[in-house]
C-alpha atoms as a PDB file:
ATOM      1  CA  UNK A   1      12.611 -45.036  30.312  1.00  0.00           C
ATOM      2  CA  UNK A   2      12.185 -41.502  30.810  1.00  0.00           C
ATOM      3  CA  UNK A   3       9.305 -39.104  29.457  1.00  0.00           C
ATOM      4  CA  UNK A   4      11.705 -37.304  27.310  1.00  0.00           C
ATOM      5  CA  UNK A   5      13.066 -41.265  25.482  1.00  0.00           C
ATOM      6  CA  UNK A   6       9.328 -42.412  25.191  1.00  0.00           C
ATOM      7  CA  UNK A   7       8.381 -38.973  23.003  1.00  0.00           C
ATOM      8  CA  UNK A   8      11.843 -39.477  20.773  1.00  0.00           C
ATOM      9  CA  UNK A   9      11.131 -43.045  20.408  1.00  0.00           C
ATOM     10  CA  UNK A  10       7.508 -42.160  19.555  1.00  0.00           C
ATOM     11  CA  UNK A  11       8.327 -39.767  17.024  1.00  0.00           C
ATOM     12  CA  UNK A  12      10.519 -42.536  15.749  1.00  0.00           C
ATOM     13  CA  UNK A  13       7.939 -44.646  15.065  1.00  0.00           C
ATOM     14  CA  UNK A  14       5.198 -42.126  14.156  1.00  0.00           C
ATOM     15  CA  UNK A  15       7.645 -40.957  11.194  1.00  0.00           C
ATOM     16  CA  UNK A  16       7.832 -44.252  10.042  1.00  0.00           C
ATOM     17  CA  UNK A  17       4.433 -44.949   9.584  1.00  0.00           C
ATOM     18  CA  UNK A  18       2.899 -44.471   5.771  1.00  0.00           C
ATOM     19  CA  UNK A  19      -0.614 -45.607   6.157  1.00  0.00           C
ATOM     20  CA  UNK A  20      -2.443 -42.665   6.315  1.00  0.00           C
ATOM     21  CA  UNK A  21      -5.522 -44.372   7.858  1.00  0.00           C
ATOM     22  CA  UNK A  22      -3.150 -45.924  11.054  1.00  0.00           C
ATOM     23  CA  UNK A  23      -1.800 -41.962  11.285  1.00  0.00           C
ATOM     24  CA  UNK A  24      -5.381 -40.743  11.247  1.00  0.00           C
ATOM     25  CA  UNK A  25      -6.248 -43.302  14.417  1.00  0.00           C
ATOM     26  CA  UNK A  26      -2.901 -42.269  16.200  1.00  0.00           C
ATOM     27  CA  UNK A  27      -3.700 -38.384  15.682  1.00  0.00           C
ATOM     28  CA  UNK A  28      -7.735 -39.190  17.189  1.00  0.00           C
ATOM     29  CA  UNK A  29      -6.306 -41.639  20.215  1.00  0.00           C
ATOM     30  CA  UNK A  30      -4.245 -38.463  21.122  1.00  0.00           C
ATOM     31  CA  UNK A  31      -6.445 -35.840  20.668  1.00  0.00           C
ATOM     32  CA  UNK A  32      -8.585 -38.119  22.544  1.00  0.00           C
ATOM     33  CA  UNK A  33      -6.050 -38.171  25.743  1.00  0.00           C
ATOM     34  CA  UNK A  34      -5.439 -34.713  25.432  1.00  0.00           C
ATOM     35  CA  UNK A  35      -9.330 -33.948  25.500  1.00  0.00           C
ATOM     36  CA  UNK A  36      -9.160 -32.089  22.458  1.00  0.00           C
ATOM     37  CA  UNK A  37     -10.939 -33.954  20.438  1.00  0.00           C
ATOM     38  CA  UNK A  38     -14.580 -33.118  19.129  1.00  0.00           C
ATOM     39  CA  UNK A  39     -17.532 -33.746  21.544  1.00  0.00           C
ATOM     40  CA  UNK A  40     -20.684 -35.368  19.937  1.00  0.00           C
ATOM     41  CA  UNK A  41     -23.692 -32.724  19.537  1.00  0.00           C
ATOM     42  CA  UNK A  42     -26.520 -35.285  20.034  1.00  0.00           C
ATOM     43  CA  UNK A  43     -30.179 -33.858  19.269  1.00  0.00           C
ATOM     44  CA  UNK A  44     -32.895 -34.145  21.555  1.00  0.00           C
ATOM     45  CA  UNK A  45     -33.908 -37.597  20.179  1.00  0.00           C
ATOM     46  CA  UNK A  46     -30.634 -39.062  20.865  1.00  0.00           C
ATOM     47  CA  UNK A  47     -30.499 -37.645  24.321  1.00  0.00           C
ATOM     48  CA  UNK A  48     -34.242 -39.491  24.972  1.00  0.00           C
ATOM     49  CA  UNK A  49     -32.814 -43.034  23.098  1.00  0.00           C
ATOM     50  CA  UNK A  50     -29.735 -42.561  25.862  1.00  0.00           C
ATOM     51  CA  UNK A  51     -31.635 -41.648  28.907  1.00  0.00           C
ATOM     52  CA  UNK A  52     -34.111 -44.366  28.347  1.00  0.00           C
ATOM     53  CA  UNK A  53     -31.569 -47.158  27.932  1.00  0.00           C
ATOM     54  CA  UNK A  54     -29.800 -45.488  31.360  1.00  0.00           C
ATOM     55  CA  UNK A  55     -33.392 -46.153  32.684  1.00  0.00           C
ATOM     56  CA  UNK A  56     -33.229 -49.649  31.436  1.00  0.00           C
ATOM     57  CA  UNK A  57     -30.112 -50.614  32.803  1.00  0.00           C
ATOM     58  CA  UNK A  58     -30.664 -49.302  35.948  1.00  0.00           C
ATOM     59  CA  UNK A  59     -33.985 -51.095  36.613  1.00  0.00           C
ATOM     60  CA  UNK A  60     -31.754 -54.273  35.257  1.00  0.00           C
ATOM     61  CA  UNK A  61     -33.752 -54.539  31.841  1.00  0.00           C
ATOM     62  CA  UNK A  62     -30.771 -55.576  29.560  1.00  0.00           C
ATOM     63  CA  UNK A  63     -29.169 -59.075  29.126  1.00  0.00           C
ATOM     64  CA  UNK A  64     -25.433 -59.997  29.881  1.00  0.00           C
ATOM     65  CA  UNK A  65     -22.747 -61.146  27.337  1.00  0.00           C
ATOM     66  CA  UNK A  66     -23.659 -64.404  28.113  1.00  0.00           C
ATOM     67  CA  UNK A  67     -27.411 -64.620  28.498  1.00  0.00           C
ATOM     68  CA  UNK A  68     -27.187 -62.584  24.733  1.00  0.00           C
ATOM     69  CA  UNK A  69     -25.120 -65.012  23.297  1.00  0.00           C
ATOM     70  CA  UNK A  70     -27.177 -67.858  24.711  1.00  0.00           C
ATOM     71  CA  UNK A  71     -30.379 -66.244  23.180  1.00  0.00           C
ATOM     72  CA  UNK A  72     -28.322 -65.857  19.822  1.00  0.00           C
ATOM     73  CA  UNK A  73     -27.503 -69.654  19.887  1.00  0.00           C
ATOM     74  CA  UNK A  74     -30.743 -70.876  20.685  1.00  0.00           C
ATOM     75  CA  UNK A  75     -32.430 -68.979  17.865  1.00  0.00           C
ATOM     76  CA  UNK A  76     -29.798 -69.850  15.126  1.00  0.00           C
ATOM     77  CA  UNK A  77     -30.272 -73.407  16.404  1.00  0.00           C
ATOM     78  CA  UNK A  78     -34.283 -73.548  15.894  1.00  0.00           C
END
């Protein structure tokens, strides 16, 4: 299928659509491709919460899927 049949067949669906909320999420997941869409401003607080947890992963202080899940188990079983 060629570029020019995906964007008529997308425009095809898109026009169909009537939940707003679904057209909202299509409009962000393309502005988000395009790189258009709104950075986050953090504040200097958030940037200290991220670089701290970057810290903590990096000197392997965080638990796995698993190992969480485990710990979540064992506790709801006590």
């Amino acid at each position: 299928m060629s570029t020019l049949e995906l964007k008529i067949r997308l425009i095809e669906k898109i026009d169909k659509i009537e939940d707003e909320n679904l057209l909202k999420e299509v409009i962000r997941l393309l502005e988000l491709s395009a790189g258009t869409e709104d950075m986050y401003n953090l504040d200097l607080d958030q940037k200290a919460v991220i670089a701290e947890a970057r810290n903590q992963i990096k000197n392997g202080q965080f638990l796995t899927e698993d190992k969480a899940n485990q710990e979540i188990d064992e506790w709801l079983n006590k």
